[in-house]
Protein backbone atom coordinates (compact mmCIF):
# COMPACT_ATOMS: atom_id res chain seq x y z
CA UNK A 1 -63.82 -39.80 7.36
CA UNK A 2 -59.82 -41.15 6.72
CA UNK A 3 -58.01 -41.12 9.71
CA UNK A 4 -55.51 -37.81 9.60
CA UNK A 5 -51.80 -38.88 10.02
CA UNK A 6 -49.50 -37.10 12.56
CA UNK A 7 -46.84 -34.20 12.01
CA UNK A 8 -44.33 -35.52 12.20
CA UNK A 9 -41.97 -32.21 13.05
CA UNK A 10 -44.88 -31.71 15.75
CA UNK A 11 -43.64 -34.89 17.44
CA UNK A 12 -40.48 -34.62 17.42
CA UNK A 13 -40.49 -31.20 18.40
CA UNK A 14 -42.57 -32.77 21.95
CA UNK A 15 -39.81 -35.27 21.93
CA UNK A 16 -37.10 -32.85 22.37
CA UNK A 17 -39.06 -31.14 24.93
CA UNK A 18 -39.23 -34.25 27.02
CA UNK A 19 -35.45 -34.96 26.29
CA UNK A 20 -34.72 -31.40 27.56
CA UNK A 21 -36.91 -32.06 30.48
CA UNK A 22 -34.49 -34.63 31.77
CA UNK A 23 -31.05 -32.73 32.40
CA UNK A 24 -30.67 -29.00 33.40
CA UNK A 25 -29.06 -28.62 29.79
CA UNK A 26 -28.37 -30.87 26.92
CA UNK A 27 -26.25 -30.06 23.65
CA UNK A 28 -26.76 -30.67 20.37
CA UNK A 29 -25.60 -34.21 20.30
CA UNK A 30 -27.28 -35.41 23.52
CA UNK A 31 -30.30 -34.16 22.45
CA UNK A 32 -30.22 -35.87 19.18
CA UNK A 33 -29.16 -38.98 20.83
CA UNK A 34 -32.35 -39.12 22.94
CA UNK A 35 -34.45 -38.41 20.44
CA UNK A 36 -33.51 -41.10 17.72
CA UNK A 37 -33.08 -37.75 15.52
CA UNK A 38 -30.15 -36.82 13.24
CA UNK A 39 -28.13 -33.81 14.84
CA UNK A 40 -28.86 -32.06 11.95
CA UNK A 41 -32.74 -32.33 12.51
CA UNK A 42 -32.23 -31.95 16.04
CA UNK A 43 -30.50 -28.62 15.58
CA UNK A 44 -33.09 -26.87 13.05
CA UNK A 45 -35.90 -27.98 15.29
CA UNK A 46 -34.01 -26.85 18.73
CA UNK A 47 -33.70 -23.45 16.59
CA UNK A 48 -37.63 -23.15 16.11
CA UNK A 49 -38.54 -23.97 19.89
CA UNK A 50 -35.56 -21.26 20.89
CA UNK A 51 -37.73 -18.57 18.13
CA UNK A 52 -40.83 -19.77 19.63
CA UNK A 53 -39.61 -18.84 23.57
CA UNK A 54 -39.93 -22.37 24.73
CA UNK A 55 -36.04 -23.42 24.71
CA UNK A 56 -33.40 -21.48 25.27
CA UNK A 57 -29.87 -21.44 24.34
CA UNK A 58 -27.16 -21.04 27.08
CA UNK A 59 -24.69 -18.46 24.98
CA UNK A 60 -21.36 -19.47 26.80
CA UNK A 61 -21.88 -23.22 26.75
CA UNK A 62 -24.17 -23.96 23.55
CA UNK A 63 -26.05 -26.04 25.25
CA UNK A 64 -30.27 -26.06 24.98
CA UNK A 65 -32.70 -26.29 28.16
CA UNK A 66 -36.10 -25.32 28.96
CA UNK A 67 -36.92 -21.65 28.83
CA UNK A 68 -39.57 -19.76 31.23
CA UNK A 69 -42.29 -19.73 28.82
CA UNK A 70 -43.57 -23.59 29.39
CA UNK A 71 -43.50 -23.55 33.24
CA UNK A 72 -45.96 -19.85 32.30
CA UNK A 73 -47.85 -22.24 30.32
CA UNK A 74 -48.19 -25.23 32.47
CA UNK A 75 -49.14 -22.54 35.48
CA UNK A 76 -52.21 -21.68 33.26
CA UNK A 77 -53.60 -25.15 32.56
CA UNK A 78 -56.52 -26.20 34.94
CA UNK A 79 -56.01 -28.66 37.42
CA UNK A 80 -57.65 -31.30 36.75
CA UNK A 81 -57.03 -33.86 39.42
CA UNK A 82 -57.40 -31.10 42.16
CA UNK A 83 -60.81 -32.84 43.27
CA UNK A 84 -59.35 -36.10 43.05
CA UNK A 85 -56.39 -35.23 45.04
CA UNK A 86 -58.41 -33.42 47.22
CA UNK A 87 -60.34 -36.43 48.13
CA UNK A 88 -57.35 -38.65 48.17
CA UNK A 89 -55.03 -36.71 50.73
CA UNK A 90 -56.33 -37.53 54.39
CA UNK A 91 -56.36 -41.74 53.38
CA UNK A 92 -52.69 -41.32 51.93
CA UNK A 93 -51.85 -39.91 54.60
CA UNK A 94 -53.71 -42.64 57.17
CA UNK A 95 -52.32 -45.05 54.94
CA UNK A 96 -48.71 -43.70 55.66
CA UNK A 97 -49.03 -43.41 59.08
CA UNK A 98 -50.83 -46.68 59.57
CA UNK A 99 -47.95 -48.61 57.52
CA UNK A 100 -45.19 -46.45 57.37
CA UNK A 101 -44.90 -47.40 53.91
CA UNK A 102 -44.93 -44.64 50.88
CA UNK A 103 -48.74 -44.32 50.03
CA UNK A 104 -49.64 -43.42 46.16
CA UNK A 105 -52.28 -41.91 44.47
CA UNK A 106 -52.42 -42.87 40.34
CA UNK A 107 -54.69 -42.29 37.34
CA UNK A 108 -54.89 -44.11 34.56
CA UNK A 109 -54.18 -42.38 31.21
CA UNK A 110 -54.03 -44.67 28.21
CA UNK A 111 -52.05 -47.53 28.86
CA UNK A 112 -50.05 -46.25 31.53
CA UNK A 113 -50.48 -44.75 35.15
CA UNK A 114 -49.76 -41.50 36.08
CA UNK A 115 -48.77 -40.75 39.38
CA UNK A 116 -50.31 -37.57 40.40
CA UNK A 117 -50.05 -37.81 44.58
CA UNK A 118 -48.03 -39.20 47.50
CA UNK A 119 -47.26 -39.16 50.71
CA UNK A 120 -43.50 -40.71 51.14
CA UNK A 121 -43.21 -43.38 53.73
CA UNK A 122 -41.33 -43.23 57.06
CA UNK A 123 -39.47 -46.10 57.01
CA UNK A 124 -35.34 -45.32 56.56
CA UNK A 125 -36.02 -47.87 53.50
CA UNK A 126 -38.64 -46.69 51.47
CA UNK A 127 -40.17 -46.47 47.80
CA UNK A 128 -40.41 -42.47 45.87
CA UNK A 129 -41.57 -41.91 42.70
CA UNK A 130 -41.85 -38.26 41.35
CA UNK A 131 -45.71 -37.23 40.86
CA UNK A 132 -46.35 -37.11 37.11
CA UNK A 133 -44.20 -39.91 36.36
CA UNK A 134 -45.80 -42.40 34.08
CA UNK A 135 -45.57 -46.39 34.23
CA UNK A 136 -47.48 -49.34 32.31
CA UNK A 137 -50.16 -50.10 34.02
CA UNK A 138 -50.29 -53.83 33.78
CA UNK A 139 -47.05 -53.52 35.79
CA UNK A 140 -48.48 -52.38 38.68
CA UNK A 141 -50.68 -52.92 41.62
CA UNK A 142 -52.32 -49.39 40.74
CA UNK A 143 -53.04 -50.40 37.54
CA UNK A 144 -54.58 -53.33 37.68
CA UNK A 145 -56.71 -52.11 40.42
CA UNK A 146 -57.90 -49.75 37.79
CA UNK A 147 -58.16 -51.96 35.14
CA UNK A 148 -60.28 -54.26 37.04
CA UNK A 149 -63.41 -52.13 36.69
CA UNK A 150 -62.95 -51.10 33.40
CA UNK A 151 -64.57 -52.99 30.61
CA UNK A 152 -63.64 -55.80 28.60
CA UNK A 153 -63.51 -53.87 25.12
CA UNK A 154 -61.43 -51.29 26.61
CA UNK A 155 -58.79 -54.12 28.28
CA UNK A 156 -58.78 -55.20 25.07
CA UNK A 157 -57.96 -52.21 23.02
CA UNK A 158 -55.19 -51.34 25.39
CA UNK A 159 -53.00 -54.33 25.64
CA UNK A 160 -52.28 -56.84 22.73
CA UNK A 161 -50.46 -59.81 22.91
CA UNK A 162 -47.86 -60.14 24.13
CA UNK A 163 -47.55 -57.73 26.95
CA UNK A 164 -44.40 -55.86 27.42
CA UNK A 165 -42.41 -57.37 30.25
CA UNK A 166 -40.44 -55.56 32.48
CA UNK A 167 -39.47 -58.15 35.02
CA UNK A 168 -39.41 -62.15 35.56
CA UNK A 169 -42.69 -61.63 37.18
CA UNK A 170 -44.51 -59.45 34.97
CA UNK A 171 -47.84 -60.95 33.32
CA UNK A 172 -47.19 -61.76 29.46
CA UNK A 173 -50.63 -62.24 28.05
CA UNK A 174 -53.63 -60.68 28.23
CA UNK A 175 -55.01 -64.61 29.16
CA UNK A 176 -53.21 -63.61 32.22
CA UNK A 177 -54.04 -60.24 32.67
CA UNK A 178 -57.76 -60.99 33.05
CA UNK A 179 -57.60 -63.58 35.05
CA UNK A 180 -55.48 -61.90 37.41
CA UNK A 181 -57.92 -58.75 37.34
CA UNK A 182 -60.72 -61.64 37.97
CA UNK A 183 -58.39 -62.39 41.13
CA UNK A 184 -58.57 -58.61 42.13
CA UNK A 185 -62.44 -58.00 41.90
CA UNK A 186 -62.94 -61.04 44.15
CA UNK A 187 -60.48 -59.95 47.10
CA UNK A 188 -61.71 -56.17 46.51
CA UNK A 189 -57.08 -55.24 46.09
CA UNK A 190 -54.61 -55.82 43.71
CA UNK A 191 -51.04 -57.07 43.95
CA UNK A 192 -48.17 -56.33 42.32
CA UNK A 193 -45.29 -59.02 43.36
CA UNK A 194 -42.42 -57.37 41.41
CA UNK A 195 -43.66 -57.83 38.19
CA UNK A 196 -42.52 -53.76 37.60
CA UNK A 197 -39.44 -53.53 39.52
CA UNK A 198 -37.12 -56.26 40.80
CA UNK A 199 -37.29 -56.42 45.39
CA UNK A 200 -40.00 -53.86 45.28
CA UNK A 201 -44.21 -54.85 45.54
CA UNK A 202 -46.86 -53.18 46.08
CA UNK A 203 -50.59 -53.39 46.61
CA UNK A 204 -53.73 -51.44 45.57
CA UNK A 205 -57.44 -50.81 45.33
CA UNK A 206 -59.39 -48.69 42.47
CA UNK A 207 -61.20 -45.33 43.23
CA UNK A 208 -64.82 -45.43 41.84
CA UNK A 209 -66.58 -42.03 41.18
CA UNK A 210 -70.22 -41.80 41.95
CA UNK A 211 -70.91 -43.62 38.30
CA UNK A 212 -69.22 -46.60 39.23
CA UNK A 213 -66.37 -45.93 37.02
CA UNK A 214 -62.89 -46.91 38.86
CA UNK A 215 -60.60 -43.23 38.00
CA UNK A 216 -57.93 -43.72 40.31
CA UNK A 217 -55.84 -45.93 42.81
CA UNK A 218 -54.58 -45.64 46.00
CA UNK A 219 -51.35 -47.88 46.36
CA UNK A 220 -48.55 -48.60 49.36
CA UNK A 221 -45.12 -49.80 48.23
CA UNK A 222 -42.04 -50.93 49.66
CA UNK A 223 -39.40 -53.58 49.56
CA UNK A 224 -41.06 -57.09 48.85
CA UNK A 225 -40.54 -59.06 52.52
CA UNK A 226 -42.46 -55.79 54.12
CA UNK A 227 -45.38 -56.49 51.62
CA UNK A 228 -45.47 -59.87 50.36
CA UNK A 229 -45.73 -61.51 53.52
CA UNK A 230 -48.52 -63.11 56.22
CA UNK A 231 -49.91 -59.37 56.47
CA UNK A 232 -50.33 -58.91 53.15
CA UNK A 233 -53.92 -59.33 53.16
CA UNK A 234 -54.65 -57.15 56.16
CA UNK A 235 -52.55 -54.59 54.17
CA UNK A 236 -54.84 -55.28 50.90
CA UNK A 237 -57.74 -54.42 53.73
CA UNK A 238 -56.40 -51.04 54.54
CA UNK A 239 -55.81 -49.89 51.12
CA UNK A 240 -59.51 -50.99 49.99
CA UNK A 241 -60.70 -49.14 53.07
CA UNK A 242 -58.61 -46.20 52.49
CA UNK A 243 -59.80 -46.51 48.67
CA UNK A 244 -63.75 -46.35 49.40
CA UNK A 245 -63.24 -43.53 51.88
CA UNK A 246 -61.41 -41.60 48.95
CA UNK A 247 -64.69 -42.92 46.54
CA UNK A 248 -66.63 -41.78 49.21
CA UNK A 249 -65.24 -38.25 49.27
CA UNK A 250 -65.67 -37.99 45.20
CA UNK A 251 -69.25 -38.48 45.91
CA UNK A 252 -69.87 -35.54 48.61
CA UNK A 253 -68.83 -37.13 51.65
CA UNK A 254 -71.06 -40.43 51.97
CA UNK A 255 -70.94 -43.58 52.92
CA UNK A 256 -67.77 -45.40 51.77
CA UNK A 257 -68.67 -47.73 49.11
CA UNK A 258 -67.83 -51.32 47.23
CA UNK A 259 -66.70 -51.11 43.78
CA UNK A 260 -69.18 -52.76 41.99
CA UNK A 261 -68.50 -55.99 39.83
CA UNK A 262 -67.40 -54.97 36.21
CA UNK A 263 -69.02 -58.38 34.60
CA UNK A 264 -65.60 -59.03 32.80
């Protein structure tokens, strides 16, 4: 069956919706601007979302921002991580207390992770990312704890060469990629040393459900001289722990468990 190409009005009507999801309120222009869209286009299509009840137009200033009718929307949709997070929340927050460094709980989704828990650190210098925010995940410690158990094919699929680079430090090939992954399914963590963000590391182990399959990470991140450093490894050892007591959880409450060898 031929492959059925995309609306294009359809995605660029998502695309303003993310643009307005930035500022409290965004004109015309602005809107186009962040869209790559001609004003002109960005104007009919900001009319159909307003007829639709999903914008709305502010009459004194002209400007366009997210009306009521999505946040209804998004209050219907099932939760689909509640389990997850549910499983997650008491090692975040042993992970916080035991580092004092932000702790992170992260899906993958695609080629990116999703950030869908936290619990912030308490150190006066710490990392915060919003939940629901979305990064690649060959950036990260998360993701490449994730990645790590997935299989080859998939690995594959998801990254071809060469790999977008966000830093000096980030990995460029997929060469790279799997044999740092290698790296991570030997120590049981993975480490990010700034290859997302410039002065900030991190490091993480994957969260297995009771298939095997890793679904999530737990993560702690912080400036690099409070991660990468002689404790680093008894840090990697906390996170795994704090990982297979989260696996353990997704599985009823058993024994914490070892993520098993993907055969990559």
């Amino acid at each position: 069956m031929p492959s059925i190409p995309p609306v294009e009005s359809v995605r660029r009507s998502f695309a303003i919706l993310e643009a307005l999801g930035t500022a409290p309120a965004l004109g015309v222009k602005q809107v186009a601007e962040r869209t790559n869209l001609t004003p002109s286009t960005a104007h009919r299509l900001l009319i159909t979302l307003v007829d639709c009840g999903y914008v709305m137009q502010d009459a004194r200033t002209g400007r366009y921002q997210l009306a009521g009718k999505l946040v209804a929307l998004a209050g219907r949709v099932p939760d689909r991580f509640a389990d997850l997070r549910a499983a997650a929340r008491a090692s975040l927050e042993a992970l916080r207390e035991e580092t004092g460094e932000t702790a992170n709980l992260v899906t993958l989704d695609g080629r990116d992770v999703v950030y869908i828990d936290q619990a912030e650190g308490s150190r006066s210098v710490r990392m915060f990312t919003q939940p629901g925010q979305r990064v690649l995940s060959h950036t990260t410690g998360s993701g490449k704890a994730i990645l790590a158990y997935r299989d080859a094919r998939e690995l594959a699929s998801l990254f071809p060469d060469p790999l977008e680079r966000l830093t000096p430090k980030t990995l460029r090939t997929r060469a790279a990629l799997t044999a740092d992954l290698a790296g991570i399914r030997r120590r049981g963590y993975a480490i990010d040393h700034e290859e997302h963000e410039d002065g900030v590391s991190c490091v993480a182990a994957a969260v297995v459900s009771a298939s095997g399959r890793s679904v999530a990470a737990l993560s702690i991140s912080g400036p690099t001289p409070r991660i990468i450093n002689a404790n680093t490894a008894k840090l990697g050892k906390r996170v795994r722990r704090a990982a297979e007591a989260t696996s353990a959880q997704l599985d009823g409450g058993g024994a914490g468990k070892r993520i098993p060898s993907s055969g990559m």
